[in-house]
N, C-alpha and C. Protein backbone atom coordinates (compact mmCIF):
# COMPACT_ATOMS: atom_id res chain seq x y z
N UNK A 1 17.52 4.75 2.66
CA UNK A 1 16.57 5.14 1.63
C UNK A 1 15.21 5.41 2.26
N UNK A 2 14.62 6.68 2.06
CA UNK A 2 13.35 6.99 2.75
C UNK A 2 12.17 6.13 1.30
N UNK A 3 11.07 6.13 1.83
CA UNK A 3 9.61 5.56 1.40
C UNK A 3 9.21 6.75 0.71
N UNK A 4 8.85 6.34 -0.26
CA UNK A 4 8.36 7.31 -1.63
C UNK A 4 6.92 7.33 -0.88
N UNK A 5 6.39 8.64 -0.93
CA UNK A 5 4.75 8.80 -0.81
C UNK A 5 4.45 10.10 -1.68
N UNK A 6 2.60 9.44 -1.91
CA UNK A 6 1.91 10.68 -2.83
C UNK A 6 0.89 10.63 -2.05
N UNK A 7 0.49 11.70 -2.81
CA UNK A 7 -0.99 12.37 -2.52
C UNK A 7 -2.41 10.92 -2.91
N UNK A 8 -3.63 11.38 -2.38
CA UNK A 8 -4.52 10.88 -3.06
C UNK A 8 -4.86 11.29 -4.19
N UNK A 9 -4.75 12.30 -4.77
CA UNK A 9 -4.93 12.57 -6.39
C UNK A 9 -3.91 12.44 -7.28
N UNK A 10 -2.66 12.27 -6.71
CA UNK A 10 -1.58 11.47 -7.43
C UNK A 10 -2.13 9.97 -8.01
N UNK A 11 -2.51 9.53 -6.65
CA UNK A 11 -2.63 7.35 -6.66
C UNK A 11 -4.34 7.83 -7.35
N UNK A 12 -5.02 8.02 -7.87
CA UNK A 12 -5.90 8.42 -8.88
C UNK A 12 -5.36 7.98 -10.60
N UNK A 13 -4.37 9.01 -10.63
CA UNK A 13 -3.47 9.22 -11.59
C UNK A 13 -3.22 7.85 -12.13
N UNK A 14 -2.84 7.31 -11.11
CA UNK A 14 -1.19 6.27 -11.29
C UNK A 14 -2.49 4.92 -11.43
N UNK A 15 -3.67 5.01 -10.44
CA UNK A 15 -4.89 3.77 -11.15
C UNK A 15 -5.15 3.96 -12.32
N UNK A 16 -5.61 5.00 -12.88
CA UNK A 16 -6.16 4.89 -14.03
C UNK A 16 -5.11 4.71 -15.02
N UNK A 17 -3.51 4.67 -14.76
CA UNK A 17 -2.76 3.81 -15.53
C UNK A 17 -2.51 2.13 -15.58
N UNK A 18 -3.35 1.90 -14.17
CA UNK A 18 -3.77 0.57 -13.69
C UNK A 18 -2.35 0.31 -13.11
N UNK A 19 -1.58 0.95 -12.19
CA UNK A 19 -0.83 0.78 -10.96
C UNK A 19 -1.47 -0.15 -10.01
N UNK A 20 -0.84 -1.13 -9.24
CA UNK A 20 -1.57 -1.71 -8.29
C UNK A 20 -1.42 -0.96 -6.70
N UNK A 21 -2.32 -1.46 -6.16
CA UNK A 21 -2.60 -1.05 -5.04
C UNK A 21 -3.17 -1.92 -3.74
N UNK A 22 -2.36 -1.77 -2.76
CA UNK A 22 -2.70 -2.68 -1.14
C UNK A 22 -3.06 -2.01 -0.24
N UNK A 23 -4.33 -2.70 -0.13
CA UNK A 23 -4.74 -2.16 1.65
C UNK A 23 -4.66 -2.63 2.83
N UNK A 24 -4.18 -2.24 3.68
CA UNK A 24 -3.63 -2.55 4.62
C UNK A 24 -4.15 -2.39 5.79
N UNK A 25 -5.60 -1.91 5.83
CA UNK A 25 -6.58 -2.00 7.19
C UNK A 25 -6.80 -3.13 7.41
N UNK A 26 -7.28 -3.21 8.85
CA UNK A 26 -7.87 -4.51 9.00
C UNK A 26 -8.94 -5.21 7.99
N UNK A 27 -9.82 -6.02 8.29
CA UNK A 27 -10.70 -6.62 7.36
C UNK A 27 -12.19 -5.84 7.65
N UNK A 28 -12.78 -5.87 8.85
CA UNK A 28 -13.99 -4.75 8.72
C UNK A 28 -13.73 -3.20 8.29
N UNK A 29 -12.43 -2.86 8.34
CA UNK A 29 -12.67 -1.70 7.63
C UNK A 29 -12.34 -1.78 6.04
N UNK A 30 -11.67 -2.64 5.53
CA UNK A 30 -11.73 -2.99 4.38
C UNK A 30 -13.22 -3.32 3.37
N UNK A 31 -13.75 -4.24 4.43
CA UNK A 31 -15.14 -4.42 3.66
C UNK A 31 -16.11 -3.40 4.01
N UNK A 32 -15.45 -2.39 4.91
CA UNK A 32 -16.75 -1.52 4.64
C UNK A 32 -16.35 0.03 3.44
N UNK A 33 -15.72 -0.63 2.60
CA UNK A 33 -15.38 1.05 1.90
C UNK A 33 -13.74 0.54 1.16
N UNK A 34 -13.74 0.33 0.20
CA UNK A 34 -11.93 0.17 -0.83
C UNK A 34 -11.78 0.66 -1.61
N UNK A 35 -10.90 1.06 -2.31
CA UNK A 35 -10.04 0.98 -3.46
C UNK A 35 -10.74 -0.17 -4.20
N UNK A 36 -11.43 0.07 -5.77
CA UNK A 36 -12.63 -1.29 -6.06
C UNK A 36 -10.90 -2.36 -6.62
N UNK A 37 -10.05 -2.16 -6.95
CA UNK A 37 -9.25 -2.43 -7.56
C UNK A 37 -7.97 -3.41 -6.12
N UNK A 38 -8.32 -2.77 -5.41
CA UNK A 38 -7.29 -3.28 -3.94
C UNK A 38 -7.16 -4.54 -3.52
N UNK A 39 -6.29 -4.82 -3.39
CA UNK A 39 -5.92 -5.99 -2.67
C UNK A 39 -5.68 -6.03 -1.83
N UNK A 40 -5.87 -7.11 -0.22
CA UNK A 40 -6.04 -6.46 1.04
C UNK A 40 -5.29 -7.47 1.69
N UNK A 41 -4.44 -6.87 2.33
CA UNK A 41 -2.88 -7.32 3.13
C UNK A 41 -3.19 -6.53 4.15
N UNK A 42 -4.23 -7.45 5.52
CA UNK A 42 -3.85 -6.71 6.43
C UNK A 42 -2.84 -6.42 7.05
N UNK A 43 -2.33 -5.54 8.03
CA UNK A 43 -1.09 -4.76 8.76
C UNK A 43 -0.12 -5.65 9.33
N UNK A 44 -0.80 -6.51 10.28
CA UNK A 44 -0.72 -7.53 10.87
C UNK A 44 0.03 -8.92 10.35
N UNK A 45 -0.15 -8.80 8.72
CA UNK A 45 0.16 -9.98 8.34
C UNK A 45 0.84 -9.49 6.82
N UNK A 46 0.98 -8.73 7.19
CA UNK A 46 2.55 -8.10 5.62
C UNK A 46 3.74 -9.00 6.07
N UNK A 47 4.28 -9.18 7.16
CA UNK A 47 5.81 -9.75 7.37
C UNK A 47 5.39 -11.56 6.54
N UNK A 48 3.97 -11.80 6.76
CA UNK A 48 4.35 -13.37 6.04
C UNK A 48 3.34 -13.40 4.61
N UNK A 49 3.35 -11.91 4.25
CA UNK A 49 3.33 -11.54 2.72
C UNK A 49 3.84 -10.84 1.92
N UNK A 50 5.19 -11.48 2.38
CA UNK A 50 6.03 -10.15 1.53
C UNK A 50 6.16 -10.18 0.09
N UNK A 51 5.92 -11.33 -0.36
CA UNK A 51 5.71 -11.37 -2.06
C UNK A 51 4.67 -10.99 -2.65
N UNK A 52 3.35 -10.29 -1.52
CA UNK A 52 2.42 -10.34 -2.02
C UNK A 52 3.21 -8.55 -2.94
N UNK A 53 3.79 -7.88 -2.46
CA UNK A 53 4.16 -6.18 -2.35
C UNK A 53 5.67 -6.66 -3.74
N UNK A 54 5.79 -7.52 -3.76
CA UNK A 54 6.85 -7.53 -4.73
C UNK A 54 6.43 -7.41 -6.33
N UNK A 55 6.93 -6.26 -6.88
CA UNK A 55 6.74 -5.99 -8.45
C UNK A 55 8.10 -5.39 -9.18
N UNK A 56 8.03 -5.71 -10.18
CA UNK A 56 8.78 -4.73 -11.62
C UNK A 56 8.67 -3.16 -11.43
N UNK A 57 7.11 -2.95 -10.95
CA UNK A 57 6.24 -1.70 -10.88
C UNK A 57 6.09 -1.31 -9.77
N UNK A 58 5.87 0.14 -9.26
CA UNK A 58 5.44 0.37 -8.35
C UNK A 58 4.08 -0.13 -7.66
N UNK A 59 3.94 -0.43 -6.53
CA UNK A 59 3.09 -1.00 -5.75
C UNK A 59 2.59 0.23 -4.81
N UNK A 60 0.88 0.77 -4.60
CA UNK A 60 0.77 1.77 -4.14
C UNK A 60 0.16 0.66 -2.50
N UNK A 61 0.75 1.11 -1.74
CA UNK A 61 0.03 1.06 0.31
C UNK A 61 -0.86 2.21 0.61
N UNK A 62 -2.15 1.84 1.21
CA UNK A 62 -3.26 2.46 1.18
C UNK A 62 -3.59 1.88 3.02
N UNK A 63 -3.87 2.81 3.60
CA UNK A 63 -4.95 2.36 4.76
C UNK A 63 -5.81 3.66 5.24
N UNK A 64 -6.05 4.28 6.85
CA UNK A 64 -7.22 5.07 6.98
C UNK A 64 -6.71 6.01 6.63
N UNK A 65 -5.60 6.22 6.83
CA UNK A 65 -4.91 7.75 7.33
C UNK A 65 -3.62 7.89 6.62
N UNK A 66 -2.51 6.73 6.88
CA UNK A 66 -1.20 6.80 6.26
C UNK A 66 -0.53 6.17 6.77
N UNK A 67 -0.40 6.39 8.36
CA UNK A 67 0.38 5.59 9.55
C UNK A 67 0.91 4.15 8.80
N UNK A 68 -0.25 3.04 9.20
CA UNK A 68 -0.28 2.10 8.90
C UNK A 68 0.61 1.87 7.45
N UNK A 69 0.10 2.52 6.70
CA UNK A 69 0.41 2.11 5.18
C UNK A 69 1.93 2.46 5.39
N UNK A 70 2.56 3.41 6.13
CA UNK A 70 3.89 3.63 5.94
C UNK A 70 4.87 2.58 6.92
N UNK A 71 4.32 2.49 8.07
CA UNK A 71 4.74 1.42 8.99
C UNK A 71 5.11 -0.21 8.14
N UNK A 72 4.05 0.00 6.84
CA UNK A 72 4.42 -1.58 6.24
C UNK A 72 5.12 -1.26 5.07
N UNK A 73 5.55 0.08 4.53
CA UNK A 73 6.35 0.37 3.71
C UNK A 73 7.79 0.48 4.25
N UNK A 74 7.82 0.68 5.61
CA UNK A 74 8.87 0.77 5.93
C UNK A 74 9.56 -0.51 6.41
N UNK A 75 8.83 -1.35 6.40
CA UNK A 75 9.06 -3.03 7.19
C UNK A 75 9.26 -3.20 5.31
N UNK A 76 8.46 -3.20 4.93
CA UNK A 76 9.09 -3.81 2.99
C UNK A 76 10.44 -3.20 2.92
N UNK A 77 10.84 -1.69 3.27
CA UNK A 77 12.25 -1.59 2.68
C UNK A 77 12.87 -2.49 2.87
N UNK A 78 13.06 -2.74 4.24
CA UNK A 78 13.70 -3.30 5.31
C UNK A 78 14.05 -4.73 4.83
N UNK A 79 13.34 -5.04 4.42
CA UNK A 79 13.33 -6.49 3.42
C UNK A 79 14.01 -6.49 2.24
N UNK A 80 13.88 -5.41 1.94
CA UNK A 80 14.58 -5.17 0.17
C UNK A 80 13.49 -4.77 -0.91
N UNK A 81 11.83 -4.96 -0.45
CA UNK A 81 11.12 -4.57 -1.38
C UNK A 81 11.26 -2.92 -1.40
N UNK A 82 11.85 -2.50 -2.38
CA UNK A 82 11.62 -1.04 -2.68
C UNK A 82 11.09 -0.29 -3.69
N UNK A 83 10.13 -1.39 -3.82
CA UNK A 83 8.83 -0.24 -5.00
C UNK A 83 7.72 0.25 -4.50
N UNK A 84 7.98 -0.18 -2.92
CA UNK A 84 6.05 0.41 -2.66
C UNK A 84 6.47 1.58 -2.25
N UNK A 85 4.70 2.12 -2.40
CA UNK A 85 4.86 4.20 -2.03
C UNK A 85 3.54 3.95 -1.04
N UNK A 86 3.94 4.70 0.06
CA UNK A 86 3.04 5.21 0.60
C UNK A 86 2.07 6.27 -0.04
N UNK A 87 0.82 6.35 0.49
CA UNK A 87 -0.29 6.99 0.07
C UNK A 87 -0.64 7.81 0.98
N UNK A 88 0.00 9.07 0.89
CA UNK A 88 -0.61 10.07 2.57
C UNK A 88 -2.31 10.16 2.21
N UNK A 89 -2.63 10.90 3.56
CA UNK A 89 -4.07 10.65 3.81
C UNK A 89 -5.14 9.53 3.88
N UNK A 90 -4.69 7.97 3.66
CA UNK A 90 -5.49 6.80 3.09
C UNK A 90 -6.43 7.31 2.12
């Protein structure tokens, strides 16, 4: 099963239905600039938060670019979480 991803004006969309959303940069780039709504799971430390990504609902992964955010979407499949979407572009 491949990793669902959208656009940034998709995950727009899907907030203002109040979708949640994880960021997944480190912590200085987190506090310098978020998602006001984000919750922040750095990269590094998704494997001993994997309940943090577990929902009913889709769960949107956010970091600078995409890399990252898909690298921990793809470690969640792998686990069995399969509601998160990657977010191309961060």
């Amino acid at each position: 099963m491949s990793v669902r991803e959208i656009t940034i004006e998709e995950l727009k969309i899907a907030l203002s239905n109040g979708s949640a959303v994880i960021d997944v940069r480190e912590s200085d780039e987190f506090e310098s600039g978020h998602v006001p709504t984000a919750k922040h799971v750095p990269l590094g430390t998704v494997p001993s938060n994997v309940d943090a990504f577990r929902s009913d609902a889709e769960v949107y992964v956010v970091c600078q670019a995409g890399g990252r955010s898909m690298r921990a979407c793809e470690f969640l499949h792998d686990q069995g979480v399969t509601n998160v979407v990657n977010v191309i572009g961060g």
